[in-house]
PDB file of N, CA and C in Angstrom:
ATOM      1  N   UNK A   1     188.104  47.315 161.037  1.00  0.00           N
ATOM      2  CA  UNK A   1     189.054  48.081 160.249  1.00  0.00           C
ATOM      3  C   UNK A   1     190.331  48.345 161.033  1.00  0.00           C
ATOM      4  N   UNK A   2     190.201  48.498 162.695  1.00  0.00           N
ATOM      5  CA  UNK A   2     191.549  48.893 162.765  1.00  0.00           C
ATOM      6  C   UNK A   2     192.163  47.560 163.396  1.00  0.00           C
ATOM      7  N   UNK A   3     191.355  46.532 163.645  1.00  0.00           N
ATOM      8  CA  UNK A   3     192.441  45.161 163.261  1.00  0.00           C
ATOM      9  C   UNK A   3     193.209  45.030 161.876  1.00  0.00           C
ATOM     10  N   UNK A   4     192.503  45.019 161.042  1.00  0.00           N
ATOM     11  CA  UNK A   4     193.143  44.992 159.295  1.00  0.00           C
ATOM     12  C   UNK A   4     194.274  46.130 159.733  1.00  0.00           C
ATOM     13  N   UNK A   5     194.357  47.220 159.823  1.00  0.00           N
ATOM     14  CA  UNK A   5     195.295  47.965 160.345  1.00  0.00           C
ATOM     15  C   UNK A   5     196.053  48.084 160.973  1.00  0.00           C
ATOM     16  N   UNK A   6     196.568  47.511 162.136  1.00  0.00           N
ATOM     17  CA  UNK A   6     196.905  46.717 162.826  1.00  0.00           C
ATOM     18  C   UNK A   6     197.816  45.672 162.783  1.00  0.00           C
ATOM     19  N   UNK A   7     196.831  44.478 162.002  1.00  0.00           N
ATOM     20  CA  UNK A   7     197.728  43.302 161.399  1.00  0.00           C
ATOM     21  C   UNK A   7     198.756  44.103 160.225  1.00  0.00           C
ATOM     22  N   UNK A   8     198.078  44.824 159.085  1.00  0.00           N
ATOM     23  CA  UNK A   8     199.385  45.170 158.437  1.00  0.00           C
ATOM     24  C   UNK A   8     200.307  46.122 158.793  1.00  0.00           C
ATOM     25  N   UNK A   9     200.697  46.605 159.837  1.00  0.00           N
ATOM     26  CA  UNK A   9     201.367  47.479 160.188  1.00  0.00           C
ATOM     27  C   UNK A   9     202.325  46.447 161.183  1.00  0.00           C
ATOM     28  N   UNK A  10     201.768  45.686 161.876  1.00  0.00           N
ATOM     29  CA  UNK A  10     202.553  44.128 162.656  1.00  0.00           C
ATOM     30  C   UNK A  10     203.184  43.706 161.630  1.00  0.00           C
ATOM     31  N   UNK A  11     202.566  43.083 160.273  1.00  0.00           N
ATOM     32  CA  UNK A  11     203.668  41.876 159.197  1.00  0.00           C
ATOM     33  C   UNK A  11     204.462  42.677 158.475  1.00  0.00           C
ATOM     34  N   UNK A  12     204.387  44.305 158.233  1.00  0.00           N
ATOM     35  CA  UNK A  12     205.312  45.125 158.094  1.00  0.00           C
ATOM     36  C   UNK A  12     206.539  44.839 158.676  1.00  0.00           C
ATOM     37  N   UNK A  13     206.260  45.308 160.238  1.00  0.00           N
ATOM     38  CA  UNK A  13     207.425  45.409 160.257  1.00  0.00           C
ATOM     39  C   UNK A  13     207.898  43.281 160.790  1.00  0.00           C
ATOM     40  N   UNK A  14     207.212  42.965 161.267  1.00  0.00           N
ATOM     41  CA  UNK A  14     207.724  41.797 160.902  1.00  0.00           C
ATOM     42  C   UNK A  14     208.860  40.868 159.268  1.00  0.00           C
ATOM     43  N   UNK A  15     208.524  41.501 158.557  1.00  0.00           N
ATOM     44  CA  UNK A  15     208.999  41.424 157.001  1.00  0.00           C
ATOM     45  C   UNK A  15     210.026  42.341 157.236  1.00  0.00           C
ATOM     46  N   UNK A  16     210.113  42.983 157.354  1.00  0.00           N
ATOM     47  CA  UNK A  16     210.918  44.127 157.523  1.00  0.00           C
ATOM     48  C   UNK A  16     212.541  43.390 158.194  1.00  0.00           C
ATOM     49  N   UNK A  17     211.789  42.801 159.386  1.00  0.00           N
ATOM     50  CA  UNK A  17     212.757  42.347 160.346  1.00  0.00           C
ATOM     51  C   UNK A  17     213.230  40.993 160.060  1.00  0.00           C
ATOM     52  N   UNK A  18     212.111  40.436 159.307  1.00  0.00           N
ATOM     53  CA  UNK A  18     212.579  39.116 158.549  1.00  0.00           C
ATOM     54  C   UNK A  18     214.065  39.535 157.394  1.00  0.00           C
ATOM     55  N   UNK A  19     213.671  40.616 157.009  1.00  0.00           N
ATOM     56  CA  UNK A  19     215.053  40.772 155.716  1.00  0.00           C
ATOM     57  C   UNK A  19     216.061  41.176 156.494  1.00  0.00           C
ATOM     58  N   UNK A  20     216.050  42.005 157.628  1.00  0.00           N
ATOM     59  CA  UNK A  20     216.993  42.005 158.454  1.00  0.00           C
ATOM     60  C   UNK A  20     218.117  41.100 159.022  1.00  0.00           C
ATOM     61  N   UNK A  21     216.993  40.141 159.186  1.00  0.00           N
ATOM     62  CA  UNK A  21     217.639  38.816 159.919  1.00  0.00           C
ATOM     63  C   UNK A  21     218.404  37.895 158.932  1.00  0.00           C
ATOM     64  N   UNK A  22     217.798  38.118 157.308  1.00  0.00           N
ATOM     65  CA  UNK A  22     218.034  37.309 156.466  1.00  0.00           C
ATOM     66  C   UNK A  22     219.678  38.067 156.140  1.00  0.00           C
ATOM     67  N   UNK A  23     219.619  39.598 156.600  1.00  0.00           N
ATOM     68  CA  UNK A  23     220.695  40.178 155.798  1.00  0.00           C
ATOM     69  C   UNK A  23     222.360  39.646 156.511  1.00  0.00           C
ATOM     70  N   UNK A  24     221.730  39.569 158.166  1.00  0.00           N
ATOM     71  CA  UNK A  24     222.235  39.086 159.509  1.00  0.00           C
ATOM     72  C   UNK A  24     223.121  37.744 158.306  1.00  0.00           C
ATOM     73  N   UNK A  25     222.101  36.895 158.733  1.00  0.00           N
ATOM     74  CA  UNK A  25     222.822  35.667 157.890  1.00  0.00           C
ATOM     75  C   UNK A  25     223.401  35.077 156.654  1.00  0.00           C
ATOM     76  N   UNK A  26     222.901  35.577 156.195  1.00  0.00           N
ATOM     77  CA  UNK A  26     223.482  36.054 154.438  1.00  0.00           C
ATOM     78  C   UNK A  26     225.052  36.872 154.646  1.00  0.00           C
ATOM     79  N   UNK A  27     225.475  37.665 155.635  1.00  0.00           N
ATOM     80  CA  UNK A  27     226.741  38.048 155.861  1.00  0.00           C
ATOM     81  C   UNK A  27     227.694  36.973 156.558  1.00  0.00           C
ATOM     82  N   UNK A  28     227.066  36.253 157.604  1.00  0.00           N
ATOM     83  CA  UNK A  28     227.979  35.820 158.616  1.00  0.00           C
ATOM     84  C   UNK A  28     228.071  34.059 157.734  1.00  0.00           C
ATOM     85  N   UNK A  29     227.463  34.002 156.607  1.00  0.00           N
ATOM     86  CA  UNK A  29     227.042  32.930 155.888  1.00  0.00           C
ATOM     87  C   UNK A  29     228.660  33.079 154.897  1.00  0.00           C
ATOM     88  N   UNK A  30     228.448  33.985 154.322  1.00  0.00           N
ATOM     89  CA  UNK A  30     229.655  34.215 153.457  1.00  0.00           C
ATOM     90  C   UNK A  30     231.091  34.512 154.423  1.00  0.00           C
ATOM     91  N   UNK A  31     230.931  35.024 155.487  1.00  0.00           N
ATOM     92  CA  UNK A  31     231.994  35.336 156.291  1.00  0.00           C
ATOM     93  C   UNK A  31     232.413  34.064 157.104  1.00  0.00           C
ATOM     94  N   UNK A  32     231.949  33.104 156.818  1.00  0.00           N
ATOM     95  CA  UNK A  32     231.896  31.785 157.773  1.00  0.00           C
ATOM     96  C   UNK A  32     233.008  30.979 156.514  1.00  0.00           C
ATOM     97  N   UNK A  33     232.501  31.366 155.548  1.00  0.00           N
ATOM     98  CA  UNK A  33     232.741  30.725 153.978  1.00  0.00           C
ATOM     99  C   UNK A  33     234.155  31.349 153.969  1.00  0.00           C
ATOM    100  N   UNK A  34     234.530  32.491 153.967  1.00  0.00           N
ATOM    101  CA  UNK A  34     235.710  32.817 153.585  1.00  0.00           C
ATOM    102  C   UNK A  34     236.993  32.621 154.724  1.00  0.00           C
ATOM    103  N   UNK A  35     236.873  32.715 156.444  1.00  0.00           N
ATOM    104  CA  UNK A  35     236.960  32.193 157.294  1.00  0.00           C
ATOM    105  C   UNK A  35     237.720  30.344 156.778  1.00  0.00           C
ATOM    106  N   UNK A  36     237.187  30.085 156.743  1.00  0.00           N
ATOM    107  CA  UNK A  36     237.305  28.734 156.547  1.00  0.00           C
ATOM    108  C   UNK A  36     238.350  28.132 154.804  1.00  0.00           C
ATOM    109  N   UNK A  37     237.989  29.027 154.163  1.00  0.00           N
ATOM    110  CA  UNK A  37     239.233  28.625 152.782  1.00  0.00           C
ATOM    111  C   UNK A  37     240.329  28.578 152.928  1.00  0.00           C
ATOM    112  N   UNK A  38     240.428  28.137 152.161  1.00  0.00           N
ATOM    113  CA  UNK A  38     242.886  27.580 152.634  1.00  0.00           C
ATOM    114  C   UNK A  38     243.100  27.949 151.201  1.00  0.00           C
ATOM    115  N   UNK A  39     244.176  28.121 151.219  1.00  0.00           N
ATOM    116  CA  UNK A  39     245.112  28.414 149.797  1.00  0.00           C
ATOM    117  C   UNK A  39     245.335  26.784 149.009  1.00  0.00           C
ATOM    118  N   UNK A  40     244.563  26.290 148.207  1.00  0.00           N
ATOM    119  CA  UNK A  40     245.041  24.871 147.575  1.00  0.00           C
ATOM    120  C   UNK A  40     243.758  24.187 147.611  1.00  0.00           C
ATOM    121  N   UNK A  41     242.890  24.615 148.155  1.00  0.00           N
ATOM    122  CA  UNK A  41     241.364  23.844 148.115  1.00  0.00           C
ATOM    123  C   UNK A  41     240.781  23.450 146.601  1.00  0.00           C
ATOM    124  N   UNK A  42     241.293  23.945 146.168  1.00  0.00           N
ATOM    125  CA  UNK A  42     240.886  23.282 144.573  1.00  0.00           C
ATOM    126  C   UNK A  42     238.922  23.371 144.346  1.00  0.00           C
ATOM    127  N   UNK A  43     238.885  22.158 143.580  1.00  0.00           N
ATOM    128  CA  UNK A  43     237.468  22.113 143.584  1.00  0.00           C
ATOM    129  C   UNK A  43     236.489  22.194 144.638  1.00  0.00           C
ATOM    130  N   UNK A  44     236.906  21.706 145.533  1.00  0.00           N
ATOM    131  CA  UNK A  44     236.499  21.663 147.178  1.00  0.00           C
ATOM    132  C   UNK A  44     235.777  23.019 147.350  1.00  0.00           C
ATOM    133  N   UNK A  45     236.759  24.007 147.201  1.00  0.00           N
ATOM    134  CA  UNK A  45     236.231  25.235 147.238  1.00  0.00           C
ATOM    135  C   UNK A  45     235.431  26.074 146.944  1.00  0.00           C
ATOM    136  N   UNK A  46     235.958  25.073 145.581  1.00  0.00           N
ATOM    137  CA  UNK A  46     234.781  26.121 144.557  1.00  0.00           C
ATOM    138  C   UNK A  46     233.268  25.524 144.490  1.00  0.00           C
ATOM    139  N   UNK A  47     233.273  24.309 144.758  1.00  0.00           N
ATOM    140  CA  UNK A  47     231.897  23.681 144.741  1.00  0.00           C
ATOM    141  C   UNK A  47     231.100  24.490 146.111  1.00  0.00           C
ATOM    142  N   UNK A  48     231.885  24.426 147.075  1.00  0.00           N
ATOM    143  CA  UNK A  48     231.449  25.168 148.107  1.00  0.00           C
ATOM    144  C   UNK A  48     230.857  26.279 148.216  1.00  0.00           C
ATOM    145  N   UNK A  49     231.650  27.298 147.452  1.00  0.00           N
ATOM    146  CA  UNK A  49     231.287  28.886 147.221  1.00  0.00           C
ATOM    147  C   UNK A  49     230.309  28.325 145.975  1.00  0.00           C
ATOM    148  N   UNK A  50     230.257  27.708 144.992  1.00  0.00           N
ATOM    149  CA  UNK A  50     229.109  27.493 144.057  1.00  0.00           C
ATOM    150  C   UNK A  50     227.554  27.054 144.933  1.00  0.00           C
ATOM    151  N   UNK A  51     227.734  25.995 145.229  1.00  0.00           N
ATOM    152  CA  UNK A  51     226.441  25.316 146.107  1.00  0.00           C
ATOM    153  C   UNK A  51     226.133  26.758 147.418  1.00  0.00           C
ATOM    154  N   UNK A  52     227.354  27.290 147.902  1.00  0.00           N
ATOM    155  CA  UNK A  52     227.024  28.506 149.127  1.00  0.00           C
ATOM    156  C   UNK A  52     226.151  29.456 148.620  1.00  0.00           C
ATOM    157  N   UNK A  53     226.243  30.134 147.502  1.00  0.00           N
ATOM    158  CA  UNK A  53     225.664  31.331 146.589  1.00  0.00           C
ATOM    159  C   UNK A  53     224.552  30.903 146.331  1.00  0.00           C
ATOM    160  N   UNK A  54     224.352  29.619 145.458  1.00  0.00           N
ATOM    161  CA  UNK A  54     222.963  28.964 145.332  1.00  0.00           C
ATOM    162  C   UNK A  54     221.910  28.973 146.012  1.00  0.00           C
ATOM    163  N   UNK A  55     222.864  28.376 147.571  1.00  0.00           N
ATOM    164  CA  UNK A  55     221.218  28.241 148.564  1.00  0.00           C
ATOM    165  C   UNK A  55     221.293  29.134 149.511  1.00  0.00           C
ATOM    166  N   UNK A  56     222.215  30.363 149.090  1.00  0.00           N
ATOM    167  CA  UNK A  56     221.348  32.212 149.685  1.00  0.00           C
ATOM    168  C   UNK A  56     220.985  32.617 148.908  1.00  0.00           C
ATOM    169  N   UNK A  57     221.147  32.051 147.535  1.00  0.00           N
ATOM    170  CA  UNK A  57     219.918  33.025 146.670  1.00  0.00           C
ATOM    171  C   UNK A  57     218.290  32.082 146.863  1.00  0.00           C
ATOM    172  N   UNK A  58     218.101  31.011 146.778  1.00  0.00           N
ATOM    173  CA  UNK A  58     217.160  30.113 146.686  1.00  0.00           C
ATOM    174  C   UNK A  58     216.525  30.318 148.193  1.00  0.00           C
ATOM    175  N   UNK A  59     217.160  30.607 149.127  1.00  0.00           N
ATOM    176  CA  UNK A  59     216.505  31.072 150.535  1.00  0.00           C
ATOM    177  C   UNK A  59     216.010  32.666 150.537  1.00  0.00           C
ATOM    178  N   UNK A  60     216.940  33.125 149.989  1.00  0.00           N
ATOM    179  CA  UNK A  60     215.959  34.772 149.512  1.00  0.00           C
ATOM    180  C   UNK A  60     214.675  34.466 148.352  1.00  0.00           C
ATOM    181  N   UNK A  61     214.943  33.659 147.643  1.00  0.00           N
ATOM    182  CA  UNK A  61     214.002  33.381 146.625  1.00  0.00           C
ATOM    183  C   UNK A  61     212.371  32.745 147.425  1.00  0.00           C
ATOM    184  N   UNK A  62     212.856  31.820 148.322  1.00  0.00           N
ATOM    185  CA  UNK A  62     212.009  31.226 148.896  1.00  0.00           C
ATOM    186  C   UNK A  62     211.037  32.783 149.835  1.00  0.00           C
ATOM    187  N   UNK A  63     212.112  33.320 150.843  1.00  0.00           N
ATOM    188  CA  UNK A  63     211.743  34.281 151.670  1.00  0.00           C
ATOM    189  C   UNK A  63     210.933  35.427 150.892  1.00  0.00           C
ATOM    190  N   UNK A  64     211.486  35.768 149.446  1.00  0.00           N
ATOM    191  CA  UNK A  64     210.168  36.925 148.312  1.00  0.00           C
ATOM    192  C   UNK A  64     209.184  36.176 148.215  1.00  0.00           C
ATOM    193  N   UNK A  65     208.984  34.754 147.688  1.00  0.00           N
ATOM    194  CA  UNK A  65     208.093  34.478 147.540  1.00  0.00           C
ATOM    195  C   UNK A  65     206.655  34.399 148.505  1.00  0.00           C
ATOM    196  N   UNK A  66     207.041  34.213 149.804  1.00  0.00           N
ATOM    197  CA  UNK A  66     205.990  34.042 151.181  1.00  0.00           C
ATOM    198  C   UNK A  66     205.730  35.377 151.203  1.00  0.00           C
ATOM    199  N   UNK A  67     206.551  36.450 151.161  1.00  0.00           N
ATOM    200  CA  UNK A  67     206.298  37.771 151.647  1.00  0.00           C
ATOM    201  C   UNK A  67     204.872  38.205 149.950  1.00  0.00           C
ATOM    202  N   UNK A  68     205.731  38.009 149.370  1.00  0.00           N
ATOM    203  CA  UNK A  68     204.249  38.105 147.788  1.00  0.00           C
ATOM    204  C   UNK A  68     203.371  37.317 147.687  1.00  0.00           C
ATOM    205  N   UNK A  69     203.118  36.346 147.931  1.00  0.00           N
ATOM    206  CA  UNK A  69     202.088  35.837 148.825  1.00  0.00           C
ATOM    207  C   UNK A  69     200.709  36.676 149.465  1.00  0.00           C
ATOM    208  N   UNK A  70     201.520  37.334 150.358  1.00  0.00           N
ATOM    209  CA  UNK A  70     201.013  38.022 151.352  1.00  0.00           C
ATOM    210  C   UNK A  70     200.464  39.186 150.759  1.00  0.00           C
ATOM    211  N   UNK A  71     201.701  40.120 149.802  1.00  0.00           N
ATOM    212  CA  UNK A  71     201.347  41.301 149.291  1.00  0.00           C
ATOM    213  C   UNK A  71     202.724  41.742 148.704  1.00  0.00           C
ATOM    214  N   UNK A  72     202.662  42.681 148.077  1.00  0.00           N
ATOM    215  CA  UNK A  72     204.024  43.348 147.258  1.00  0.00           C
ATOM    216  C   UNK A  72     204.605  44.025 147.918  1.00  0.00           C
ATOM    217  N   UNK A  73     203.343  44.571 148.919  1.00  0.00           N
ATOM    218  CA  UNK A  73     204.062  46.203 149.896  1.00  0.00           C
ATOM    219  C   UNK A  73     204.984  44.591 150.894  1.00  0.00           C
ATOM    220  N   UNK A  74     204.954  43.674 150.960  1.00  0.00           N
ATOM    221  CA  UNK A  74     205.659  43.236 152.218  1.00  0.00           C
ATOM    222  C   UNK A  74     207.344  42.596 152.039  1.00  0.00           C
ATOM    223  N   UNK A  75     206.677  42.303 150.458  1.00  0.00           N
ATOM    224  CA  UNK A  75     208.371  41.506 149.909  1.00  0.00           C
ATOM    225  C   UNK A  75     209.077  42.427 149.354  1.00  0.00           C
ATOM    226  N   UNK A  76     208.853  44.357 149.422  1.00  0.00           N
ATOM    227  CA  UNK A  76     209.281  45.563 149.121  1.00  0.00           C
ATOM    228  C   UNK A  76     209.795  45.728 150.761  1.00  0.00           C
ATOM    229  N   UNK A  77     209.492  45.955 151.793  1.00  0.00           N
ATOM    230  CA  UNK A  77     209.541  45.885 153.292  1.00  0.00           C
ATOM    231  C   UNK A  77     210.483  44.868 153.356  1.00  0.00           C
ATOM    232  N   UNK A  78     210.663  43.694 152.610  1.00  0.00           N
ATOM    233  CA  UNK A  78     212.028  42.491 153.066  1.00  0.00           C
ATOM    234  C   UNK A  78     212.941  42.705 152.373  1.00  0.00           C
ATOM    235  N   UNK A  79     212.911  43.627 151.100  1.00  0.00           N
ATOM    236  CA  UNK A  79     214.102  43.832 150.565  1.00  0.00           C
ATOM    237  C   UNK A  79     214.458  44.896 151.011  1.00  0.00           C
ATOM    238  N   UNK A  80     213.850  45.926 151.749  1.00  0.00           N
ATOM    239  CA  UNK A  80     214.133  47.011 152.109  1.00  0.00           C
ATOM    240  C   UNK A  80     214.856  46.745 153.159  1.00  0.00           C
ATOM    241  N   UNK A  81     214.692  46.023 154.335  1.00  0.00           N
ATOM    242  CA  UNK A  81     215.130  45.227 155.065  1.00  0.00           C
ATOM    243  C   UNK A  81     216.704  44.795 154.964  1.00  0.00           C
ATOM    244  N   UNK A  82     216.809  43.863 153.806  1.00  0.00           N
ATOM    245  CA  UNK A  82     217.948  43.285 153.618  1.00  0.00           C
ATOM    246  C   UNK A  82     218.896  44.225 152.948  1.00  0.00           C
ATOM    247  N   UNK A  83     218.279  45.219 152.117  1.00  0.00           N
ATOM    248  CA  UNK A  83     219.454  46.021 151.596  1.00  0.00           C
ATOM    249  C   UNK A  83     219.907  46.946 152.755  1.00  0.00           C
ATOM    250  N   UNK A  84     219.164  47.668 153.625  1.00  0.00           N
ATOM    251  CA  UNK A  84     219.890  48.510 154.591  1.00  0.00           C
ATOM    252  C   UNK A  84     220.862  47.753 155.911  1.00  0.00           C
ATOM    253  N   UNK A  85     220.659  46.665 156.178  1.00  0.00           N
ATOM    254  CA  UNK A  85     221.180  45.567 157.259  1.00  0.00           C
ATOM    255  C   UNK A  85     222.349  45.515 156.322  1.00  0.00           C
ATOM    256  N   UNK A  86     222.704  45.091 154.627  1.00  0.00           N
ATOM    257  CA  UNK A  86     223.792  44.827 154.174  1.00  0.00           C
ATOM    258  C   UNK A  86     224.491  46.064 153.844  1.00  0.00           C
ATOM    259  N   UNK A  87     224.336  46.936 154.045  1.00  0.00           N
ATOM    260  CA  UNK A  87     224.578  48.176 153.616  1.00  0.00           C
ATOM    261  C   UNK A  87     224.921  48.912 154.807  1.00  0.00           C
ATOM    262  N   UNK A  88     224.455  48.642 155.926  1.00  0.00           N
ATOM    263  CA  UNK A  88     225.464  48.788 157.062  1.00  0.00           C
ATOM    264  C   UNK A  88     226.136  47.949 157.679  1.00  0.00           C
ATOM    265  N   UNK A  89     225.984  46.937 157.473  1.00  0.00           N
ATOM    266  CA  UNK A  89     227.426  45.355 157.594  1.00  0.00           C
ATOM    267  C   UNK A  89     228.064  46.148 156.761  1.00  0.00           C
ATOM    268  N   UNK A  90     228.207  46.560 155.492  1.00  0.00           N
ATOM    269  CA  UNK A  90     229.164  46.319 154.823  1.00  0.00           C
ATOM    270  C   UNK A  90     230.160  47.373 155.401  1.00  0.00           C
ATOM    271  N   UNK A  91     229.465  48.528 155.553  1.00  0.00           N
ATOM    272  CA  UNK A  91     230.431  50.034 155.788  1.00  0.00           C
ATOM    273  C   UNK A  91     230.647  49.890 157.564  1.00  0.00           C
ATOM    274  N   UNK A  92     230.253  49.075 158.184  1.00  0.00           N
ATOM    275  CA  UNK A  92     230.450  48.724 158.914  1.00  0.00           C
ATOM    276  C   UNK A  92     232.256  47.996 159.355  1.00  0.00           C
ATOM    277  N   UNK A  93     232.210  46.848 158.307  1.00  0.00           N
ATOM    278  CA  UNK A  93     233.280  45.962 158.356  1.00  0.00           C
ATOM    279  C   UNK A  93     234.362  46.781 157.102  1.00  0.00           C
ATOM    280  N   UNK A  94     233.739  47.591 156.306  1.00  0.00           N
ATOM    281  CA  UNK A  94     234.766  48.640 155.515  1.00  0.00           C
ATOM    282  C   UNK A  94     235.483  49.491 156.622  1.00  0.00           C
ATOM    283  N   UNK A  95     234.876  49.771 157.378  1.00  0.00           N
ATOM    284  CA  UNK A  95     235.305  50.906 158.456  1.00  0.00           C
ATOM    285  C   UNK A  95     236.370  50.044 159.320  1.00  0.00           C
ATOM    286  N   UNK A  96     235.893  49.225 159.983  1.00  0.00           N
ATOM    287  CA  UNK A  96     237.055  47.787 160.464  1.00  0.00           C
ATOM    288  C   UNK A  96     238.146  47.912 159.909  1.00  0.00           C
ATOM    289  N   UNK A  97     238.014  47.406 158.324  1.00  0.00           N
ATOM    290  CA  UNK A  97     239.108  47.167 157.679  1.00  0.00           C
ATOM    291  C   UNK A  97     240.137  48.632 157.546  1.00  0.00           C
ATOM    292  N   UNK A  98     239.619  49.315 157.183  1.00  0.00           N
ATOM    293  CA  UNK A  98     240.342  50.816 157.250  1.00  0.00           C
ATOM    294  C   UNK A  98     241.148  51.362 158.539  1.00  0.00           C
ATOM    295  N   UNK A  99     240.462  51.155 159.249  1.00  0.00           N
ATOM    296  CA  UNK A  99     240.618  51.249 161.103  1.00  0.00           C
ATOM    297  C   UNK A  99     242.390  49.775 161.034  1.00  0.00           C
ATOM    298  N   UNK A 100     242.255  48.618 161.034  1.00  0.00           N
ATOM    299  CA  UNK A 100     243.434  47.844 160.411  1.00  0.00           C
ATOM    300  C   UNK A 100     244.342  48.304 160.102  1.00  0.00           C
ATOM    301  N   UNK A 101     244.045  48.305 158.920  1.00  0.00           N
ATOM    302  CA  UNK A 101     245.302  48.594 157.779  1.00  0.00           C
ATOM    303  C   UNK A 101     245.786  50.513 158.413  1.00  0.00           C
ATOM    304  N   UNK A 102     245.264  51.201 158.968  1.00  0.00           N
ATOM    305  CA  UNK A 102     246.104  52.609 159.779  1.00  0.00           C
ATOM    306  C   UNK A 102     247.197  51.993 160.635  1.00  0.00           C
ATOM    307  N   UNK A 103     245.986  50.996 161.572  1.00  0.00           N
ATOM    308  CA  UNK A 103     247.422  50.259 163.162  1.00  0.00           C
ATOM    309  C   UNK A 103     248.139  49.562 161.963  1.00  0.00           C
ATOM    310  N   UNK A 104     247.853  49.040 161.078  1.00  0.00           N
ATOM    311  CA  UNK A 104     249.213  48.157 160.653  1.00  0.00           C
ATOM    312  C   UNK A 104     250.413  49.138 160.289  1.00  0.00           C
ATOM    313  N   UNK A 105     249.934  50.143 159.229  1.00  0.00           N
ATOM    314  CA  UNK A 105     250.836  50.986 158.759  1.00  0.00           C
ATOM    315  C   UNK A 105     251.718  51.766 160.024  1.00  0.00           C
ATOM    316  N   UNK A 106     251.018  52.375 160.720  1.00  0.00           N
ATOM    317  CA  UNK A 106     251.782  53.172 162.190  1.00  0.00           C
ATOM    318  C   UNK A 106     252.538  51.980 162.838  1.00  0.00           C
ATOM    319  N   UNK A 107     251.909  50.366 163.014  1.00  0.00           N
ATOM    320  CA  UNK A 107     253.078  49.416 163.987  1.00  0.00           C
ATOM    321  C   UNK A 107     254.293  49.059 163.022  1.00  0.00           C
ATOM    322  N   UNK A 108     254.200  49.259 161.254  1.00  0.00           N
ATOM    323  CA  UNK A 108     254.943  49.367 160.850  1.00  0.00           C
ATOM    324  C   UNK A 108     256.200  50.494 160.918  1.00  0.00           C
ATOM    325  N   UNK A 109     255.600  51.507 160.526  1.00  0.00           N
ATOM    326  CA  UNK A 109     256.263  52.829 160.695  1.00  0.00           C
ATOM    327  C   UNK A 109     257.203  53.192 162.040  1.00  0.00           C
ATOM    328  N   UNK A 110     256.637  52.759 163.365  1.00  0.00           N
ATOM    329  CA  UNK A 110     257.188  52.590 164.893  1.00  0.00           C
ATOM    330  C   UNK A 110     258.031  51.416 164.993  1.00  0.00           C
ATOM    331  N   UNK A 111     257.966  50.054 163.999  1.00  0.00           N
ATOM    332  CA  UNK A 111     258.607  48.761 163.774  1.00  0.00           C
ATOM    333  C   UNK A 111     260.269  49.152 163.009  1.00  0.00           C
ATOM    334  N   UNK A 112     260.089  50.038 162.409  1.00  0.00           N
ATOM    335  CA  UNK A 112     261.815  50.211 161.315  1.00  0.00           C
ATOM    336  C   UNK A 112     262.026  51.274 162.262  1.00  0.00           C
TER     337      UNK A 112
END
C-alpha cells in the first residue's frame, strides 16, 4: 500500500511538471513564431501560425490523452500544471512589457 502511494504521489507530481514543461514550450513556441514574422509574409505566415496552433494543440491533445490513460486525477495535475506556468509567463512578460513602455515614455519625455 505505501508503494501504490508512493507511485501516485511521484506521477503526480511528475504530470504536474510535465504541463509545466509543456506550458515552458507552448510559450517560447509561439514567441519563436512571432520573433520571426516580417511585415509582407503573406500566406507563408499564415500557414505557419495555422500548422503552429495545430501541432500545440495536437501535442497537448496527445500529452491529456497519456495522462487519462493513467487516471483523471493526473491529466487534472497537467492542466493544472500548464495553466499556472502560462499564467505566470504571461503576467510575467505583461510586467516586462509595462516596465518598457514607462523607459520608453521617460527616454521620450528627457528626449524633447
Amino acid at each position: 500500500m505505501a508503494n501504490s502511494t508512493t507511485a501516485k504521489i511521484v506521477f503526480s507530481f511528475l504530470w504536474f511538471g510535465s504541463g509545466i514543461l509543456y506550458a515552458r514550450l507552448f510559450l517560447f513556441s509561439i514567441r519563436s513564431f512571432t520573433d520571426k514574422m516580417q511585415p509582407g509574409g503573406g500566406s507563408k505566415v499564415a500557414l505557419h501560425f495555422i500548422f503552429g496552433g495545430l501541432f500545440r494543440t495536437v501535442t497537448m491533445g496527445i500529452l491529456l490523452y497519456f495522462a487519462l490513460r493513467m487516471g483523471p486525477l493526473y491529466a487534472i495535475l497537467a492542466v493544472a500544471g500548464f495553466t499556472i506556468a502560462n499564467l505566470t509567463q504571461v503576467a510575467k512578460l505583461s510586467g516586462k512589457r509595462k516596465k518598457n513602455e514607462k523607459e520608453n515614455e521617460n527616454n521620450n519625455e528627457t528626449g524633447n
